[in-house]
C-alpha atoms as a PDB file:
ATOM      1  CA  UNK A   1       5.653  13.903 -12.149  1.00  0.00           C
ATOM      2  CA  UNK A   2       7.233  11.869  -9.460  1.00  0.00           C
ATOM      3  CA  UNK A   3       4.676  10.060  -7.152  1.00  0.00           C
ATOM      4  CA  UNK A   4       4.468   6.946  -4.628  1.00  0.00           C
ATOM      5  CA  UNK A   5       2.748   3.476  -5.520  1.00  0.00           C
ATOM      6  CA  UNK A   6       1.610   0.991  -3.282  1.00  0.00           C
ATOM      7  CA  UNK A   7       2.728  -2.562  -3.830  1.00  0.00           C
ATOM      8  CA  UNK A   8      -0.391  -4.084  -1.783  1.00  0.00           C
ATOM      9  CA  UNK A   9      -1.185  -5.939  -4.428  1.00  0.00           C
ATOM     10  CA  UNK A  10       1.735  -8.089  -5.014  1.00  0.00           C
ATOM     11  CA  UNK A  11       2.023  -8.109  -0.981  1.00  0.00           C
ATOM     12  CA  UNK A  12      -1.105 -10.013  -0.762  1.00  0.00           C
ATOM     13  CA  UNK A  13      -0.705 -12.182  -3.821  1.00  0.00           C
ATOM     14  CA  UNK A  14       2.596 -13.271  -2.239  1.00  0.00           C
ATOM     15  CA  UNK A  15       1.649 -13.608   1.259  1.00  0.00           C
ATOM     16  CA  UNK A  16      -1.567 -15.761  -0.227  1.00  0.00           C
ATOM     17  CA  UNK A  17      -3.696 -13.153   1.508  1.00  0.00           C
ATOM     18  CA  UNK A  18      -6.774 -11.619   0.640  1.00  0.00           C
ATOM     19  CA  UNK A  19      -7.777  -7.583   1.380  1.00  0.00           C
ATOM     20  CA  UNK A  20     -10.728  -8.767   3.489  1.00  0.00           C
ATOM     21  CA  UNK A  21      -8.017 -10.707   5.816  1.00  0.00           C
ATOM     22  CA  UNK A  22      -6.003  -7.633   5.368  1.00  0.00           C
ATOM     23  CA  UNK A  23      -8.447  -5.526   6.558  1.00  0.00           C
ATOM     24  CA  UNK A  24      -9.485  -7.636   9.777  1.00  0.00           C
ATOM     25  CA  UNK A  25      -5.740  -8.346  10.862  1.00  0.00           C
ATOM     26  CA  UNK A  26      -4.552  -4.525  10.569  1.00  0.00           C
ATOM     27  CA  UNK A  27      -8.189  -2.925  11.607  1.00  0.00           C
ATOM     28  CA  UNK A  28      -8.369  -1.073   8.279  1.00  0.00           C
ATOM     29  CA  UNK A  29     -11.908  -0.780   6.404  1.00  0.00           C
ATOM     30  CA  UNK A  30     -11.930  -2.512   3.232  1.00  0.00           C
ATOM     31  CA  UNK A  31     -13.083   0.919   1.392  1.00  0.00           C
ATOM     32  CA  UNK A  32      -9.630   2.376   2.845  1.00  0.00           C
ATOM     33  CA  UNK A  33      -7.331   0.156   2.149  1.00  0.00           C
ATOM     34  CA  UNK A  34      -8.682  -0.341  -1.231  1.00  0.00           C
ATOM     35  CA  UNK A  35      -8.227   3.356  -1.529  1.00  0.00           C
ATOM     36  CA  UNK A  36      -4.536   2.528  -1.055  1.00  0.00           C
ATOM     37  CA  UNK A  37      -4.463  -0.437  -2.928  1.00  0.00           C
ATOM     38  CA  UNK A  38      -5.608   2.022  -6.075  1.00  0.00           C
ATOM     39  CA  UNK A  39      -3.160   4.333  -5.951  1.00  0.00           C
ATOM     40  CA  UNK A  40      -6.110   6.463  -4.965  1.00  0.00           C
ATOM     41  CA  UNK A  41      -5.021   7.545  -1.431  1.00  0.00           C
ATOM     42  CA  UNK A  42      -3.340  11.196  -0.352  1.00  0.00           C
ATOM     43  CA  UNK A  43      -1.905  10.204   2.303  1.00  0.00           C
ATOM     44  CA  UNK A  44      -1.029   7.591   4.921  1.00  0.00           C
ATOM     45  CA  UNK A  45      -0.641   7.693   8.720  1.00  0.00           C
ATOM     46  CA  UNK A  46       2.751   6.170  10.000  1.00  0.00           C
ATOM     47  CA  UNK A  47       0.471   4.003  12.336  1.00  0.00           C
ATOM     48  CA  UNK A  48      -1.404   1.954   9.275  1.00  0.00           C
ATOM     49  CA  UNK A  49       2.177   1.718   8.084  1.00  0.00           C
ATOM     50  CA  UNK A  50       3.451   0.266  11.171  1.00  0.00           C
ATOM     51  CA  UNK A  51       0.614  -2.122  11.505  1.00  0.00           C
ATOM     52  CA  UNK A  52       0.438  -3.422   7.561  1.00  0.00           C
ATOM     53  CA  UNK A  53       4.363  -4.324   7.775  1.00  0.00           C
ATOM     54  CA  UNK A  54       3.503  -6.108  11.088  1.00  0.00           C
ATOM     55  CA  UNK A  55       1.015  -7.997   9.355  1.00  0.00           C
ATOM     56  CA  UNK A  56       2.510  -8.297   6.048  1.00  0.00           C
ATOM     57  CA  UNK A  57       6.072  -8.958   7.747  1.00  0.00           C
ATOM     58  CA  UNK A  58       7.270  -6.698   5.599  1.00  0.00           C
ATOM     59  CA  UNK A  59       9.729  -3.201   5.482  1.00  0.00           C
ATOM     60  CA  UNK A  60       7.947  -0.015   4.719  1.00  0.00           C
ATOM     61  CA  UNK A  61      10.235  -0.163   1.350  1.00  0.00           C
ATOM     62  CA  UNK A  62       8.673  -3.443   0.844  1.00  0.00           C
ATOM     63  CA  UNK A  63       5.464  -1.427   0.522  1.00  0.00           C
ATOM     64  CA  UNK A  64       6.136   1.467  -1.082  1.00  0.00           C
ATOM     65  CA  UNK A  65       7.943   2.249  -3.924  1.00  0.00           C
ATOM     66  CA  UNK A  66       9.263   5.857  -5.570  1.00  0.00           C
ATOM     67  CA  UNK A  67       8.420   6.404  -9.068  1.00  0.00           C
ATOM     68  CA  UNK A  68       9.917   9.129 -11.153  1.00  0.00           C
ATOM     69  CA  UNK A  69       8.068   9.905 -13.966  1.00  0.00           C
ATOM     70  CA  UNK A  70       9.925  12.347 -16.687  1.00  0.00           C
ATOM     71  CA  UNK A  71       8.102  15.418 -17.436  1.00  0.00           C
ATOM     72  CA  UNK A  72       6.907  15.422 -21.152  1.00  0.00           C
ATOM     73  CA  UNK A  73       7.487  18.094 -23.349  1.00  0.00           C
ATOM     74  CA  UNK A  74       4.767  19.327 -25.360  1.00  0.00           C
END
């Protein structure tokens, strides 16, 4: 099943940034943005994706990535 991931991780390990900065700089609770960060999330609105490439200087494709995962036959 093909699905998104969120590269927030490597983001912040290259930027030298941690998620509490994160949080404060793009007005984001921690809770949500860890939410993100876990692959956990549904869904994300185009104006936290606006403001985490401001912050991260960053492309949306620099934050996102499409995964295609064969299906496996049983």
């Amino acid at each position: 099943m093909a699905h998104i991931e969120i590269r927030l991780d490597e983001l912040l390990a290259q930027r030298g940034m941690t998620l509490t900065e994160l949080s404060y700089r793009v007005e984001v609770t921690i809770a949500n943005l860890s939410i993100l960060k876990t692959g956990k999330g549904k869904a994300i609105r185009f104006s936290t994706l606006a403001r985490l490439c401001e912050v991260l200087e960053c492309q949306p494709g620099d934050l996102l990535r499409y995964v295609d995962t064969p299906d496996e036959d049983p």
